[in-house]
C-alpha atoms as a PDB file:
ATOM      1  CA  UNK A   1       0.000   0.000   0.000  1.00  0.00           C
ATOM      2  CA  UNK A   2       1.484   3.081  -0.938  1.00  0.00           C
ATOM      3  CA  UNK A   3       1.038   6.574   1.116  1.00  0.00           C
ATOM      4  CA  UNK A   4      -1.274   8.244  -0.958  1.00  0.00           C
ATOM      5  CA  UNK A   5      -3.273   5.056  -0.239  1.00  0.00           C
ATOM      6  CA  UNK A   6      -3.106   5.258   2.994  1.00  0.00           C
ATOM      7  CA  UNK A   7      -3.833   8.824   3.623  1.00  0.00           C
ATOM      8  CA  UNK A   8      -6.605   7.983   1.937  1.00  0.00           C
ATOM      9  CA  UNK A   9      -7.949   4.872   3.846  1.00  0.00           C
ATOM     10  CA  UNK A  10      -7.488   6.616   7.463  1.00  0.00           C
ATOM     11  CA  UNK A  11      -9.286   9.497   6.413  1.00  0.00           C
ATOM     12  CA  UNK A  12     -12.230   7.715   4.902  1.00  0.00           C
ATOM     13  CA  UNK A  13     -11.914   5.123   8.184  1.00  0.00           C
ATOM     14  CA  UNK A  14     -12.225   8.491  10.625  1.00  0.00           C
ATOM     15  CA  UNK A  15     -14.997   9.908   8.154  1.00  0.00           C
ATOM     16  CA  UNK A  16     -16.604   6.654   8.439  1.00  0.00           C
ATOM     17  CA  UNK A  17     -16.145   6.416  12.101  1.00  0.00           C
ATOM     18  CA  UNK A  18     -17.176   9.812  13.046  1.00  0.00           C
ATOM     19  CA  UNK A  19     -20.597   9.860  10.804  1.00  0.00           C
ATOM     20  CA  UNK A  20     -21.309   6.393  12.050  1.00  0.00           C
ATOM     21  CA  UNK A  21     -20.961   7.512  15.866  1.00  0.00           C
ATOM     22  CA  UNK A  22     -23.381  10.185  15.785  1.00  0.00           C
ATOM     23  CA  UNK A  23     -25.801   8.595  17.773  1.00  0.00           C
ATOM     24  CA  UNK A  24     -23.385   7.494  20.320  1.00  0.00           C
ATOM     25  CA  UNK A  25     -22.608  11.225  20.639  1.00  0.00           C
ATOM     26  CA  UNK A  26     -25.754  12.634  21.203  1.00  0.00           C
ATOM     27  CA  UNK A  27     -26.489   9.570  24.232  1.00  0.00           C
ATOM     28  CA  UNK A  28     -23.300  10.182  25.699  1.00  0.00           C
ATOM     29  CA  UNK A  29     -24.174  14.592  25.491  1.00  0.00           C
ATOM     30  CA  UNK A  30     -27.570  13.519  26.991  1.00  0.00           C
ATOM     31  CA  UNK A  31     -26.399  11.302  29.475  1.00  0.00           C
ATOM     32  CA  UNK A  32     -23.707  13.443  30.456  1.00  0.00           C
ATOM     33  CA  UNK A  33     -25.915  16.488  31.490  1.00  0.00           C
ATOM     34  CA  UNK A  34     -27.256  14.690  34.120  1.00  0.00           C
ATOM     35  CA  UNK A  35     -23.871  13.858  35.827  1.00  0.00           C
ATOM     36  CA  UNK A  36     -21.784  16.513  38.069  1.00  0.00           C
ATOM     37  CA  UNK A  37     -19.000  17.845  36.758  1.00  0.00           C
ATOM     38  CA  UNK A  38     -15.994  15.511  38.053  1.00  0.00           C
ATOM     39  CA  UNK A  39     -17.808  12.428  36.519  1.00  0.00           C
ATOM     40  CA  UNK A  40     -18.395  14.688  32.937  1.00  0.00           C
ATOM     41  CA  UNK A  41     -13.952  15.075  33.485  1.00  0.00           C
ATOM     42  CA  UNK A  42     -13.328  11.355  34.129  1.00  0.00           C
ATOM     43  CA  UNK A  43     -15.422   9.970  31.374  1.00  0.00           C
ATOM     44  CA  UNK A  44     -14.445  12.545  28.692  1.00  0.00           C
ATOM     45  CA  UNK A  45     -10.470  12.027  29.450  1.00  0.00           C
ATOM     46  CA  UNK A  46     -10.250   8.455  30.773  1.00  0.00           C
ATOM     47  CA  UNK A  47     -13.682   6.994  28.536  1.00  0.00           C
ATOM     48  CA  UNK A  48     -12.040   8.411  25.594  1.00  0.00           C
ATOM     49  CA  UNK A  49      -8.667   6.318  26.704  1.00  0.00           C
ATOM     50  CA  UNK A  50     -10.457   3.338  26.191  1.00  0.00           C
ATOM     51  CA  UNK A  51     -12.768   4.006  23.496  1.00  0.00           C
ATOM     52  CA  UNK A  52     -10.230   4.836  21.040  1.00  0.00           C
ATOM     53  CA  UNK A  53      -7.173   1.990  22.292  1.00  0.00           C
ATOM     54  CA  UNK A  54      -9.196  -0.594  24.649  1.00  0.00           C
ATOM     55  CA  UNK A  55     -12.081  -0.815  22.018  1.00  0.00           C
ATOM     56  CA  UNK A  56     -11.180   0.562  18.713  1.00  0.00           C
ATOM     57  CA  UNK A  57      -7.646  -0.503  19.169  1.00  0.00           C
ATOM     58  CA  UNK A  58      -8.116  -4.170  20.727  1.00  0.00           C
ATOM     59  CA  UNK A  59     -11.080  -5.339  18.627  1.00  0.00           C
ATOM     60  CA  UNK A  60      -9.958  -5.512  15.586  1.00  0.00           C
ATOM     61  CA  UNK A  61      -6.727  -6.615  16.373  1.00  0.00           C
ATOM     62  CA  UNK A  62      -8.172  -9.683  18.373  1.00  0.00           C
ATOM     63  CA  UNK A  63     -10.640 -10.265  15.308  1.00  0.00           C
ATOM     64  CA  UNK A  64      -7.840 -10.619  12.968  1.00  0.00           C
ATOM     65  CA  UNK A  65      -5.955 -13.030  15.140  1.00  0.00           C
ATOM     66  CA  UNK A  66      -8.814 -15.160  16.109  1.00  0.00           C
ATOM     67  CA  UNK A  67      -9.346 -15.302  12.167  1.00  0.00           C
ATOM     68  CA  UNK A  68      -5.856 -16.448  11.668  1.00  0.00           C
ATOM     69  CA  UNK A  69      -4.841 -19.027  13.806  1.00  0.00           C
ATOM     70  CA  UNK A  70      -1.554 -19.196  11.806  1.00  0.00           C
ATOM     71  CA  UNK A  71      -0.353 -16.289  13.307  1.00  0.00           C
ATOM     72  CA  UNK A  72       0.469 -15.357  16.834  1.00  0.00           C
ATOM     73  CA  UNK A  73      -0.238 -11.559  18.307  1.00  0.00           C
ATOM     74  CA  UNK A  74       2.446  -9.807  16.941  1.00  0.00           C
ATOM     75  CA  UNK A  75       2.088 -11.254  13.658  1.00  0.00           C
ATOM     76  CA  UNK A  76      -1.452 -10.024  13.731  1.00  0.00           C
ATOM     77  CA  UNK A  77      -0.585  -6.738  14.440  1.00  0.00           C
ATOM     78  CA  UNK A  78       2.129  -6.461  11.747  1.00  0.00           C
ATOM     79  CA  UNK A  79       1.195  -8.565   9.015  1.00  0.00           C
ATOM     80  CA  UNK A  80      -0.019  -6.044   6.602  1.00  0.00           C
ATOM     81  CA  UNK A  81       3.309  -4.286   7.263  1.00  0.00           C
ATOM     82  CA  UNK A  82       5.693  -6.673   7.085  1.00  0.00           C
ATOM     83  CA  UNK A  83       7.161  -9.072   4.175  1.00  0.00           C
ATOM     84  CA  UNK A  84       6.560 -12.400   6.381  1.00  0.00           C
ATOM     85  CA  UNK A  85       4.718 -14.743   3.555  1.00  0.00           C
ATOM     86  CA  UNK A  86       3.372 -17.689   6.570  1.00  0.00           C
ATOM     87  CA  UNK A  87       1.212 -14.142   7.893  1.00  0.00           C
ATOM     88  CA  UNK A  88       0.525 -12.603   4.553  1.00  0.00           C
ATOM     89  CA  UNK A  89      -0.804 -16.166   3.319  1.00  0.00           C
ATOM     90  CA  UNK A  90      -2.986 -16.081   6.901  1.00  0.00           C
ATOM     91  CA  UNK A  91      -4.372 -13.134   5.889  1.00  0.00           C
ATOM     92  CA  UNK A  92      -5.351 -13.796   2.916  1.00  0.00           C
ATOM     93  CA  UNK A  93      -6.588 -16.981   3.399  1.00  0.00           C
ATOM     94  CA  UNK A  94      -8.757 -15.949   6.823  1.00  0.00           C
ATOM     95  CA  UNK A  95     -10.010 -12.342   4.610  1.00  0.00           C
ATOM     96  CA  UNK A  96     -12.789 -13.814   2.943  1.00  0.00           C
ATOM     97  CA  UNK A  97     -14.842 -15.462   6.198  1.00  0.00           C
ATOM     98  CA  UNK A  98     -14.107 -12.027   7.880  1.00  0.00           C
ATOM     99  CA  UNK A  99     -15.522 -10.037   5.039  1.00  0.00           C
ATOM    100  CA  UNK A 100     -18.906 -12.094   4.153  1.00  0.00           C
ATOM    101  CA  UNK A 101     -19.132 -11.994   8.073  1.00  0.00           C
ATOM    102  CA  UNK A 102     -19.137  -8.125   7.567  1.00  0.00           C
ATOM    103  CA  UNK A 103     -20.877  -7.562   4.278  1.00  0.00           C
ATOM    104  CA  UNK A 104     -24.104  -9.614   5.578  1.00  0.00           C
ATOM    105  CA  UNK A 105     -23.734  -7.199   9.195  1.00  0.00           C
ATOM    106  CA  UNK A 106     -23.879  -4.064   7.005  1.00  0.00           C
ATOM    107  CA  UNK A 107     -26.538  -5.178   4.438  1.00  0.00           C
ATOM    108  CA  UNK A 108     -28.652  -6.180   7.760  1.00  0.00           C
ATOM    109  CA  UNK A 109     -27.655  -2.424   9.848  1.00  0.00           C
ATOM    110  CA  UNK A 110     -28.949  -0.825   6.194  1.00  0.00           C
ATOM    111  CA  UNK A 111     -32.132  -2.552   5.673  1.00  0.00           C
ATOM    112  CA  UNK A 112     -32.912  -2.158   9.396  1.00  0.00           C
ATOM    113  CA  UNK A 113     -31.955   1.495   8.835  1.00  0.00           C
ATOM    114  CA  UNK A 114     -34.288   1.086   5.613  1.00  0.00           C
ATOM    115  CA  UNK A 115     -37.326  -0.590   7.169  1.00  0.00           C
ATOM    116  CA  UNK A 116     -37.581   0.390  11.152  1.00  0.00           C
ATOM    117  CA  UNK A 117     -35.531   3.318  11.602  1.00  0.00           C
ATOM    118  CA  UNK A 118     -37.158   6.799  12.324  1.00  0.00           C
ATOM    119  CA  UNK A 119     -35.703   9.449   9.818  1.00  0.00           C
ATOM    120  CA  UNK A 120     -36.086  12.277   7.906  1.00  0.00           C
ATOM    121  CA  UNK A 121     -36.283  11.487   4.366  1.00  0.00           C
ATOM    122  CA  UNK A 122     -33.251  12.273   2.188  1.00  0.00           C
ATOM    123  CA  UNK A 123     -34.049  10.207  -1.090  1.00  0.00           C
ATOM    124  CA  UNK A 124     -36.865   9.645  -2.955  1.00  0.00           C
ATOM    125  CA  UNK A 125     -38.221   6.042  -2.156  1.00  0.00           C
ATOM    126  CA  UNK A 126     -37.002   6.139   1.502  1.00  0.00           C
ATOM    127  CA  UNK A 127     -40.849   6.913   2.503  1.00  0.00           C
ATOM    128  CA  UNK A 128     -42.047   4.049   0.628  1.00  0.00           C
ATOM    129  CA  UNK A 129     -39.649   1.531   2.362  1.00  0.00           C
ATOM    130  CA  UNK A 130     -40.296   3.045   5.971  1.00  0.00           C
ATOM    131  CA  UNK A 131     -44.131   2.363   5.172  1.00  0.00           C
ATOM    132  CA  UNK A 132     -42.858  -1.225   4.899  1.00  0.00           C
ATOM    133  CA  UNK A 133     -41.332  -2.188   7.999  1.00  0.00           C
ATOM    134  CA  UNK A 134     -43.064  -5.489   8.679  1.00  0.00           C
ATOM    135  CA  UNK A 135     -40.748  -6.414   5.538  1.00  0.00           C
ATOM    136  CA  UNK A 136     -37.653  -6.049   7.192  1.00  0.00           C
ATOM    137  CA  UNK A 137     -37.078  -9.519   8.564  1.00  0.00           C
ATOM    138  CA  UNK A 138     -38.430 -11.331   5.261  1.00  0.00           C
ATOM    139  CA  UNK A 139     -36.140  -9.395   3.473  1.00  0.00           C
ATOM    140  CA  UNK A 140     -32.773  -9.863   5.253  1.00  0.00           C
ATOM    141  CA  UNK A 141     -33.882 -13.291   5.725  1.00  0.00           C
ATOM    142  CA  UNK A 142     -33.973 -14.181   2.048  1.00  0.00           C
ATOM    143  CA  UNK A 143     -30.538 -11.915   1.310  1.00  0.00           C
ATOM    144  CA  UNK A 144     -28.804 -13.935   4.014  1.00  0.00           C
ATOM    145  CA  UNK A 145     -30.464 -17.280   2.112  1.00  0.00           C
ATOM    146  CA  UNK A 146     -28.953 -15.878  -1.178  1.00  0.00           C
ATOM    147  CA  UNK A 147     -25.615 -14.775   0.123  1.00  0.00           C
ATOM    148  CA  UNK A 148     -25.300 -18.194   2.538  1.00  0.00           C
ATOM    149  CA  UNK A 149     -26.145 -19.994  -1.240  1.00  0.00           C
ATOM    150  CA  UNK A 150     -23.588 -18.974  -3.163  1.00  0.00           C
ATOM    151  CA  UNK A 151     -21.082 -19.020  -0.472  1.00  0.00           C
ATOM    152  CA  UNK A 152     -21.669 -22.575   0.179  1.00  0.00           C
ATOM    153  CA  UNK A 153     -20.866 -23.207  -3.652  1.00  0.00           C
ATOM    154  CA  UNK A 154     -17.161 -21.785  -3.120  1.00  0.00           C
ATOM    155  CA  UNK A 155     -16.324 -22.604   0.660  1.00  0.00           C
ATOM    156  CA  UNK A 156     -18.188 -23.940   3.383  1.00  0.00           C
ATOM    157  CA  UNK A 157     -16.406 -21.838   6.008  1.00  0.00           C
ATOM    158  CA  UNK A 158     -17.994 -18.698   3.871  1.00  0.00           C
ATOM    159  CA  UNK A 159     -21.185 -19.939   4.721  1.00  0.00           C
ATOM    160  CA  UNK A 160     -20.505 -19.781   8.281  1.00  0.00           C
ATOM    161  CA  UNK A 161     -19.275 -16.492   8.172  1.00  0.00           C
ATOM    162  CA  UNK A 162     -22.092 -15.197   6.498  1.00  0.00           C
ATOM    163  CA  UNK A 163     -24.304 -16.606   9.713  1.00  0.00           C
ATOM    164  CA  UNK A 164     -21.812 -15.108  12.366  1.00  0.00           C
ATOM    165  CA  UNK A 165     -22.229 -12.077  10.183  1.00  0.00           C
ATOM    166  CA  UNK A 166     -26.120 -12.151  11.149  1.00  0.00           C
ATOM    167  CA  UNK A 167     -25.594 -13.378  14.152  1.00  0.00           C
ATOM    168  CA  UNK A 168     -23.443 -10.249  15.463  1.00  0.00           C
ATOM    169  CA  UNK A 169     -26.024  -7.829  14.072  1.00  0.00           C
ATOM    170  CA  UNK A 170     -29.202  -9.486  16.034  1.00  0.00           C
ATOM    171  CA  UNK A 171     -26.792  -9.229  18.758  1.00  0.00           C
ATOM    172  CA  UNK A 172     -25.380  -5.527  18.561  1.00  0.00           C
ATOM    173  CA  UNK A 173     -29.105  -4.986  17.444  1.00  0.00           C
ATOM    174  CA  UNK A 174     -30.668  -5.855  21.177  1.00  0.00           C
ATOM    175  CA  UNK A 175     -28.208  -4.315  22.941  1.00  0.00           C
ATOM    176  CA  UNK A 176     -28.413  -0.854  20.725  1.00  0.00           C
ATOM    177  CA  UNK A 177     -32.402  -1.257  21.213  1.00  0.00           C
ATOM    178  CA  UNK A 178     -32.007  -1.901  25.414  1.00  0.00           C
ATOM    179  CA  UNK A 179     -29.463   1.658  25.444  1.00  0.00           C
ATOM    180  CA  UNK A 180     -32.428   3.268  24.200  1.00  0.00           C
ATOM    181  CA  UNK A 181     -34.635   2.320  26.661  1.00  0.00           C
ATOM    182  CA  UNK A 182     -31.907   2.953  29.433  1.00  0.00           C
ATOM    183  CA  UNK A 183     -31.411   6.487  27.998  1.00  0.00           C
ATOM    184  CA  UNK A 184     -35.007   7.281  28.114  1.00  0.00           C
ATOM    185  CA  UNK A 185     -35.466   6.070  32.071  1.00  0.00           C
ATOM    186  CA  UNK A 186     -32.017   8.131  32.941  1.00  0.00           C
ATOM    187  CA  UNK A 187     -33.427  10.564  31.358  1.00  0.00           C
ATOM    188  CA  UNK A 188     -36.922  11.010  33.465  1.00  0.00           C
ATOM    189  CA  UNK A 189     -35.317   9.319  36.485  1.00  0.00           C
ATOM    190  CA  UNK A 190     -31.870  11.276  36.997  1.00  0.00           C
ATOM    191  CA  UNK A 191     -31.688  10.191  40.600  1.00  0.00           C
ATOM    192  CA  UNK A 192     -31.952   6.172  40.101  1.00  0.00           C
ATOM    193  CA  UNK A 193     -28.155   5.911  39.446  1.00  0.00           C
ATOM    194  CA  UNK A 194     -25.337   7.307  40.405  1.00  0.00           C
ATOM    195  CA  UNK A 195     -22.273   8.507  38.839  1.00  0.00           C
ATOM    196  CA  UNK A 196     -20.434   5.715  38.549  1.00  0.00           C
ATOM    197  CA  UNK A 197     -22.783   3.391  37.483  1.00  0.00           C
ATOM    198  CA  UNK A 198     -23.765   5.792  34.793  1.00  0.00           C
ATOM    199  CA  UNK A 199     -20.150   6.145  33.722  1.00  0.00           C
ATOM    200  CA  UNK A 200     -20.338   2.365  33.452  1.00  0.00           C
ATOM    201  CA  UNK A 201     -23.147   2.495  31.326  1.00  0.00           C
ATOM    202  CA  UNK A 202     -21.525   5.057  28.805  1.00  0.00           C
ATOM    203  CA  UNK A 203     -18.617   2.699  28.724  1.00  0.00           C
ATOM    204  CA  UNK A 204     -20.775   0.067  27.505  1.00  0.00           C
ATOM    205  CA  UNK A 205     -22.742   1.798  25.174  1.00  0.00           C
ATOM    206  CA  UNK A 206     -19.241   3.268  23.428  1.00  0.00           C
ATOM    207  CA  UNK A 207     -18.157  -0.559  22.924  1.00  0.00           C
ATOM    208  CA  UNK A 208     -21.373  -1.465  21.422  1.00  0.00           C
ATOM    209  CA  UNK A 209     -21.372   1.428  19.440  1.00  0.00           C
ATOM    210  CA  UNK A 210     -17.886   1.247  17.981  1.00  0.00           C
ATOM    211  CA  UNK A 211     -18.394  -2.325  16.671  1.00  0.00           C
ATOM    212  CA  UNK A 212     -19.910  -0.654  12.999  1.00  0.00           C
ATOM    213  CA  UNK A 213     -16.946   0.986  13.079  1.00  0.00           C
ATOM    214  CA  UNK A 214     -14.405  -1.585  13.797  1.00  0.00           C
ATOM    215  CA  UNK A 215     -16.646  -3.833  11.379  1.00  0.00           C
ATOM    216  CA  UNK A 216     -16.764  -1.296   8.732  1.00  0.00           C
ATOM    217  CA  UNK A 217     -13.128  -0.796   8.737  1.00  0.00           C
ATOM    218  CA  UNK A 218     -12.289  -3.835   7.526  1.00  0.00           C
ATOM    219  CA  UNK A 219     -13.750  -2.938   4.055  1.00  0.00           C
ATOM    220  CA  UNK A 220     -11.289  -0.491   4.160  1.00  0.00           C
ATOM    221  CA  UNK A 221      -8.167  -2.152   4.866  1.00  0.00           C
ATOM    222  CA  UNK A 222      -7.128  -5.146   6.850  1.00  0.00           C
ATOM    223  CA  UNK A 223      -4.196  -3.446   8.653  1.00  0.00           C
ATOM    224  CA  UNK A 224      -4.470  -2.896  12.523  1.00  0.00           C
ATOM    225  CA  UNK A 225      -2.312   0.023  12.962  1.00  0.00           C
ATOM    226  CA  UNK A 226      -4.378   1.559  10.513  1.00  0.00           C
ATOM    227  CA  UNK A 227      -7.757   1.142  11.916  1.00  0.00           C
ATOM    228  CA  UNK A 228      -6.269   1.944  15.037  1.00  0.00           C
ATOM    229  CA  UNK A 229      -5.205   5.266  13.294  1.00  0.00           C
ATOM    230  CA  UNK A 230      -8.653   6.185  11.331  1.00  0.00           C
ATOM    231  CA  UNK A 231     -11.097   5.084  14.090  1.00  0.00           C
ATOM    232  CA  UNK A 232      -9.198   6.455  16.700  1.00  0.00           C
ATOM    233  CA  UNK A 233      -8.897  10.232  14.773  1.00  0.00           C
ATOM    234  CA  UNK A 234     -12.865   9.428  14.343  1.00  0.00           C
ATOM    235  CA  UNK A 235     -13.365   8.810  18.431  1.00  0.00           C
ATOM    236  CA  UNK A 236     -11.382  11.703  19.331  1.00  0.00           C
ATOM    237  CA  UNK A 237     -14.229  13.918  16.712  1.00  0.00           C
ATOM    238  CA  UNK A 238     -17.227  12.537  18.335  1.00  0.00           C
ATOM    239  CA  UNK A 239     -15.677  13.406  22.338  1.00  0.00           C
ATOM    240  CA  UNK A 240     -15.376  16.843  20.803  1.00  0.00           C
ATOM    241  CA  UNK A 241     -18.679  16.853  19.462  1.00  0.00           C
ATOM    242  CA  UNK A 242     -20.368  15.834  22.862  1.00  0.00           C
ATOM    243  CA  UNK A 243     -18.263  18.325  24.600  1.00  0.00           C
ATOM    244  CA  UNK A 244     -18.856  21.347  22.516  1.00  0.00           C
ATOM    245  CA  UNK A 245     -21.414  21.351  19.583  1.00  0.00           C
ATOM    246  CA  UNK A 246     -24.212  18.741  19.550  1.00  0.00           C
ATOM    247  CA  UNK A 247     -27.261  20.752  19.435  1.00  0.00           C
ATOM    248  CA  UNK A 248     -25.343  21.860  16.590  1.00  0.00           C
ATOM    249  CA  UNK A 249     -24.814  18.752  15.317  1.00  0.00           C
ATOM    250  CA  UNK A 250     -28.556  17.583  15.826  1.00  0.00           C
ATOM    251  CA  UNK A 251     -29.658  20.239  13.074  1.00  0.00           C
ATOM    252  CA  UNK A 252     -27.474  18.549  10.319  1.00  0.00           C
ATOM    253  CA  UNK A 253     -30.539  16.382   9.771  1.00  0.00           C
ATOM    254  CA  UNK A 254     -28.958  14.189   6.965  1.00  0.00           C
ATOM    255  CA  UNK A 255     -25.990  12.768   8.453  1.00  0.00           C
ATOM    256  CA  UNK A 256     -27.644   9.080   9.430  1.00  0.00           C
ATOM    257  CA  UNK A 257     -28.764   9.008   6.087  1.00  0.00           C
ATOM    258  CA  UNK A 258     -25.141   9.767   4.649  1.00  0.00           C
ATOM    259  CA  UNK A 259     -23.740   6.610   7.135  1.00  0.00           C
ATOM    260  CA  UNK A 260     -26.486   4.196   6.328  1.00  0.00           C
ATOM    261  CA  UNK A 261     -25.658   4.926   2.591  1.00  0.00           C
ATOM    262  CA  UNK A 262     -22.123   4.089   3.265  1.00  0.00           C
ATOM    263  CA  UNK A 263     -22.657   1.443   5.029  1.00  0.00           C
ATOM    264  CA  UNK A 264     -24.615  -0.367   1.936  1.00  0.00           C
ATOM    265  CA  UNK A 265     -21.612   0.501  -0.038  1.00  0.00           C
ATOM    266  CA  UNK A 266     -19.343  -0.757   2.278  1.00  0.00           C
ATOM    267  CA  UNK A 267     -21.337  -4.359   2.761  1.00  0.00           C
ATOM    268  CA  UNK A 268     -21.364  -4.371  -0.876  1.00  0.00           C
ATOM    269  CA  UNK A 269     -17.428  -4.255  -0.860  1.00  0.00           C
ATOM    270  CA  UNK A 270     -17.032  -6.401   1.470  1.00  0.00           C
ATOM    271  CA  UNK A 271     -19.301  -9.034  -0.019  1.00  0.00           C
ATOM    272  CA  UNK A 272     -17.356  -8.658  -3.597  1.00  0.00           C
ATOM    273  CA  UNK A 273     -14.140  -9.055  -1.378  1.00  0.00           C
ATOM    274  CA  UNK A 274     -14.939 -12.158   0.388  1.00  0.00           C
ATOM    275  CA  UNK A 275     -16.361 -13.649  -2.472  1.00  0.00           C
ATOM    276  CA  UNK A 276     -12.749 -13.109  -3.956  1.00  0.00           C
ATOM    277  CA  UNK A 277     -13.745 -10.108  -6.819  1.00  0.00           C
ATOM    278  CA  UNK A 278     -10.890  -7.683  -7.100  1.00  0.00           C
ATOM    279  CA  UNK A 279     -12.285  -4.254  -5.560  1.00  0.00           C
ATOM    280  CA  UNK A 280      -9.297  -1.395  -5.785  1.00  0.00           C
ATOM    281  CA  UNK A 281      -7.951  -0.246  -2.267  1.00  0.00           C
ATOM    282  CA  UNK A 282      -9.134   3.449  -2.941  1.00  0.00           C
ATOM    283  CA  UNK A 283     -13.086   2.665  -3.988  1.00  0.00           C
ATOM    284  CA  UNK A 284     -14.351   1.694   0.074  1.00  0.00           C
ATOM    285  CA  UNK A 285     -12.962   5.273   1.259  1.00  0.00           C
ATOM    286  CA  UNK A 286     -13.832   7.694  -1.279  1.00  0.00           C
ATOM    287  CA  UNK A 287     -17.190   6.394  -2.267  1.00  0.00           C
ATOM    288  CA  UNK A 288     -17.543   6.869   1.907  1.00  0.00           C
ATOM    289  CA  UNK A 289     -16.238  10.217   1.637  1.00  0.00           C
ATOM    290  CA  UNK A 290     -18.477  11.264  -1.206  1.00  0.00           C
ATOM    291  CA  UNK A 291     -21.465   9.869  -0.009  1.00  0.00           C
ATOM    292  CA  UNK A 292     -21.135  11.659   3.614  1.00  0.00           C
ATOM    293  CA  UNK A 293     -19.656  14.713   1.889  1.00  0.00           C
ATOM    294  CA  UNK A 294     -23.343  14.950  -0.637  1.00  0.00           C
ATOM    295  CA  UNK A 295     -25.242  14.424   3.163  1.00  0.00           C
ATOM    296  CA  UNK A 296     -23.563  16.722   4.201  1.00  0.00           C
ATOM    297  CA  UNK A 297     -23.835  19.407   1.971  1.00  0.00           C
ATOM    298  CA  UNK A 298     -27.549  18.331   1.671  1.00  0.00           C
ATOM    299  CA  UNK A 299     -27.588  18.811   5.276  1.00  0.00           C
ATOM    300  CA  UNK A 300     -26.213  22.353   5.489  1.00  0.00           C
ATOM    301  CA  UNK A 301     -28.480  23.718   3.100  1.00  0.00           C
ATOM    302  CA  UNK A 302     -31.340  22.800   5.184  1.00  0.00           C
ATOM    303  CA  UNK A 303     -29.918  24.110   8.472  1.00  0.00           C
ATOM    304  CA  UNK A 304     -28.922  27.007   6.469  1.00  0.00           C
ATOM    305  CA  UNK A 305     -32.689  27.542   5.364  1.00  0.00           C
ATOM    306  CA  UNK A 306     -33.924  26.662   8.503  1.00  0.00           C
ATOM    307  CA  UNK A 307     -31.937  29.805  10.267  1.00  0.00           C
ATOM    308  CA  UNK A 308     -29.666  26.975  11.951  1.00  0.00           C
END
């Protein structure tokens, strides 16, 4: 990978990273304004700590060396960076069960997004779709069918990857849907928990938030220190924004729709990857960048007509 190359891949992975973390931002904001000030200190400096290298930094290293039993931790780490062919053969030969695993995750977050999501509408068709939601579990049911089919015909183990895929966004799926209900009785009931407990509570809402991101990364690169790099730039964006501007934030309307979109991209890529299709390095970040850049855009010329 050459420099230009990666330049390119960390800033799409902390684009990706920071529009993808949104929501965590505006729960931790929330959150955070019922807690005293020393708490607001100790998660800010100390959560961030291990949201960007205990999280962000751990996860996808351990996913790459549980993936590639050839290689021990170091290896893992380094692979992508060094000339060692036993852990560039590893690699290769563990991508493609990672990738289907991720590709059938994202198609699943989208068509969740899709179906069941509340939004504001920033495509024609989205409407029509959200009218639909008692679809959504026919319709990822019969994609993971298709993609399970046609994995089986090359490799087994892509088959299984394809259900762990599914099986991680059911998963990440409750525990996103319990936050919410969490947030809502902090929220109305600021004196059922203290401090602490509430600064566990962030901490476990960050790691279940950050696992789109560590997932979506890998349709970026497979290189640990790189993810490390992008996702941690992109963890660092979001503390600011729930320190300074998320009312702000909140009035840039478009955003989710600008991740979700990227994230259907992204599964895409990944699927094309792990079914062994040659997709260049540079597509997964700039299609990312474009797509949040036009939500973006679309975004400030409604808070811009809106007086925001």
């Amino acid at each position: 990978m050459d420099i230009t190359t990666a330049g390119l891949t960390i800033l799409g992975l902390a684009v990706f990273e920071s529009i993808t973390s949104i929501d965590n931002a505006i729960i931790n904001a929330e959150v955070l304004a019922t807690m005293q000030e020393k708490a607001r200190r100790w998660f800010l400096t100390w959560g961030m700590l291990i949201a960007v290298f205990g999280v962000r930094g751990l996860l996808p290293w351990l996913i790459v060396w549980v993936m590639s039993p050839g290689l021990d931790p170091w290896q893992a780490l380094t692979a992508t960076f060094t000339d060692d062919p036993a852990a560039q053969k590893a690699i290769q030969e563990s991508a493609p069960v990672l990738l289907i695993g991720g590709g059938v995750f994202f198609i699943f977050l989208f068509c969740n997004w899709l179906f069941q999501e509340p939004k504001k509408f920033g495509l024609p068709g989205e409407d029509f779709f959200a009218r639909q939601g008692a679809w959504f579990y026919a319709v990822v049911s019969v994609a993971l069918m298709l993609i399970v089919w046609f994995a089986l015909k090359k490799d087994p183990m892509l088959g299984f990857g394809a259900v762990v895929g599914s099986t991680g966004f059911f998963i990440t799926h409750g525990f996103k849907r319990y936050a919410e209900s969490q947030e809502e009785r902090l929220l109305h009931d600021q004196t059922s928990m203290s401090d602490i407990a509430k600064i566990l509570y962030l901490e476990v809402i960050d790691s279940t938030f950050s696992v789109d991101g560590v997932v979506g990364a890998f349709a970026f690169t497979l290189s640990v220190p790189l993810i490390l790099l992008g996702n941690g730039i992109g963890a660092i964006v979001v503390r600011q924004l729930t320190i300074y501007n998320i009312e702000k934030i909140k009035k840039y309307i478009y955003l989710k729709n600008g991740a979700m979109y990227s994230v259907l991209v992204l599964g895409f890529v990944m699927l094309a990857h792990g079914y062994g299709m040659h997709i260049p390095e540079w597509l997964a970040p700039l299609a990312t960048i474009v797509i949040v850049g036009y939500f973006f855009w679309k975004s400030w010329k409604h808070a811009r007509s809106a007086g925001g």
